[in-house]
N, C-alpha and C. Protein backbone atom coordinates (compact mmCIF):
# COMPACT_ATOMS: atom_id res chain seq x y z
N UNK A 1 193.30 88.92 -14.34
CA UNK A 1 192.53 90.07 -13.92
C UNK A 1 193.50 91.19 -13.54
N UNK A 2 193.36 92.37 -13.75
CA UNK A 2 194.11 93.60 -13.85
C UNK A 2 193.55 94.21 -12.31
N UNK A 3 194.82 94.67 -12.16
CA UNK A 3 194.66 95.19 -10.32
C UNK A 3 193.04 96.35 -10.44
N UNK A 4 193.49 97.03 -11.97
CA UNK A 4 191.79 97.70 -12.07
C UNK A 4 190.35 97.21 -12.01
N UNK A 5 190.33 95.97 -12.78
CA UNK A 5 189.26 95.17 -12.46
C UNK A 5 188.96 94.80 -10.67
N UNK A 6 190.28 94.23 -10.36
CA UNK A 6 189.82 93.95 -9.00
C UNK A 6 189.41 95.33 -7.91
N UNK A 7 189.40 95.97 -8.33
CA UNK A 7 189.52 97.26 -7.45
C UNK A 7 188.03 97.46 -8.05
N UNK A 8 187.63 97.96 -8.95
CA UNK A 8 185.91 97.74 -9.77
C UNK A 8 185.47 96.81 -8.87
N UNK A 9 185.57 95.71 -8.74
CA UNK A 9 184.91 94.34 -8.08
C UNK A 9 185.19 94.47 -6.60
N UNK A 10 185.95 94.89 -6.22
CA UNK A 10 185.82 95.52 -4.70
C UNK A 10 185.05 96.60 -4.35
N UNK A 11 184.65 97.32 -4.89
CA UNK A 11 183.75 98.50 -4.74
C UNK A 11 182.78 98.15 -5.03
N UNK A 12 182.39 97.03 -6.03
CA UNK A 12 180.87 96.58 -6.09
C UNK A 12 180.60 95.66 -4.83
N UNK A 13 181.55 95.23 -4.60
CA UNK A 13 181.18 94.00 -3.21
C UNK A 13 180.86 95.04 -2.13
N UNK A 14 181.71 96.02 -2.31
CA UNK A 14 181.40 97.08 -0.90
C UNK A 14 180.04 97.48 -0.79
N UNK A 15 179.73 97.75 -1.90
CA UNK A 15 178.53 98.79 -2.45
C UNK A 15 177.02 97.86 -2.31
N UNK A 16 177.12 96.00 -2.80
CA UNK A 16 176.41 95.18 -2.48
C UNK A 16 176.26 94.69 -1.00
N UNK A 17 176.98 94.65 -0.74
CA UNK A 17 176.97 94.32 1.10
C UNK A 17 176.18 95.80 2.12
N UNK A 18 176.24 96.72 1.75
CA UNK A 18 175.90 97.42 2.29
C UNK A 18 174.26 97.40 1.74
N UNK A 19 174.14 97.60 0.74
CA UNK A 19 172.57 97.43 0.14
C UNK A 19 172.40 95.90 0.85
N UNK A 20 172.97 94.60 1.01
CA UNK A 20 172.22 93.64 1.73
C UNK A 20 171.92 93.82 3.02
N UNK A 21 173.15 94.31 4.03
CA UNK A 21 172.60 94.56 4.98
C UNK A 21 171.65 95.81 5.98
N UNK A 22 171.41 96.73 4.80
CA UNK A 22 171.34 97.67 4.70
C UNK A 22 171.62 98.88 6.00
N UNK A 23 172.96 98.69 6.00
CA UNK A 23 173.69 99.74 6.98
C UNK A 23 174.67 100.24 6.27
N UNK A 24 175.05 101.09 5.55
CA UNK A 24 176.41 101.83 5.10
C UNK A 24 177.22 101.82 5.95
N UNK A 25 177.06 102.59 7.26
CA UNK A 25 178.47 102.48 8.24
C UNK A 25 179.01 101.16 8.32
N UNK A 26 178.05 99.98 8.68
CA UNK A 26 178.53 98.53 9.04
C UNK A 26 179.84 98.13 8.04
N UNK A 27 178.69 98.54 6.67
CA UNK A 27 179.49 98.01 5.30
C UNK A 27 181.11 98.04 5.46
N UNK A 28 181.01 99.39 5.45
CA UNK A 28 182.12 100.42 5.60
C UNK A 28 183.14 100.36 6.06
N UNK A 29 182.71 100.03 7.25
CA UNK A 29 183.63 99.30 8.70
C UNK A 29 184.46 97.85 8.41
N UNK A 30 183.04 97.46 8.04
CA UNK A 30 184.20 96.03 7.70
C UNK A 30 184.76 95.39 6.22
N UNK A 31 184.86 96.32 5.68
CA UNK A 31 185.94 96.84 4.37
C UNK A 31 186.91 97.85 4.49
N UNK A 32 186.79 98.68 5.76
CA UNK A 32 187.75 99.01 5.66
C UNK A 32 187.91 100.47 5.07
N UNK A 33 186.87 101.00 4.37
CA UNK A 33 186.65 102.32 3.60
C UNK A 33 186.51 103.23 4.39
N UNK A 34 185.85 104.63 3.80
CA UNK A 34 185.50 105.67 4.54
C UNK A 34 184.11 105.96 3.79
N UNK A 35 183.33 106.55 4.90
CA UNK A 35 181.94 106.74 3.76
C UNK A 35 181.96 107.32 2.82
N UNK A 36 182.80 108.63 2.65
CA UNK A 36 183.06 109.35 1.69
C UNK A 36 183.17 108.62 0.61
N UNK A 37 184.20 107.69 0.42
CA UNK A 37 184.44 107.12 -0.35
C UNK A 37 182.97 106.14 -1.11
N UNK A 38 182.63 105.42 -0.27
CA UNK A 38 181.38 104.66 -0.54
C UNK A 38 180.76 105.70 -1.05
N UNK A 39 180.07 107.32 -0.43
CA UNK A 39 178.91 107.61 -1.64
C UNK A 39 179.67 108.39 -2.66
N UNK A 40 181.11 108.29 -3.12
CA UNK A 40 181.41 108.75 -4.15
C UNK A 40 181.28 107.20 -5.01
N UNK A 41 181.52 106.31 -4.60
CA UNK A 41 181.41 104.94 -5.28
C UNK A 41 179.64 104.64 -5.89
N UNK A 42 178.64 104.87 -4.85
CA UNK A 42 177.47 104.51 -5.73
C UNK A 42 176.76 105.63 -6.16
N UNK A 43 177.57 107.32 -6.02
CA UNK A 43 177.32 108.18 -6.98
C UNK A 43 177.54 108.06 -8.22
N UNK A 44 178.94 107.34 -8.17
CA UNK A 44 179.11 107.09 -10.00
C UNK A 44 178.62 106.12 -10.43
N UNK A 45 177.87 105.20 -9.62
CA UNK A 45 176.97 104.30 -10.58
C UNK A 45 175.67 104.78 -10.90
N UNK A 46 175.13 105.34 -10.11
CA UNK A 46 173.55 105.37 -10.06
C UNK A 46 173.15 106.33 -11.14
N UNK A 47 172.10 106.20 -11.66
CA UNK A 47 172.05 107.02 -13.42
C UNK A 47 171.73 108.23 -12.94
């Protein structure tokens, strides 16, 4: 697996954990991100 893939698959785990528990900040927090980052992450997924 290519450090790119894992970095893809870390942003989906981020992006899934937060939709399960449904708190973004929580998510956030305990990954380690910034929100910014998170809604630039499920901006570029969402159609």
């Amino acid at each position: 697996m290519t450090n790119e893939e894992r970095d893809i698959q870390r942003k989906l785990r981020v992006l899934q954990h937060a939709e399960t528990i449904g708190n973004t900040r929580k998510a956030c927090r305990y990954f380690g991100v910034g929100r910014s980052s998170f809604y630039r992450w499920r901006d570029a997924i969402k159609p």
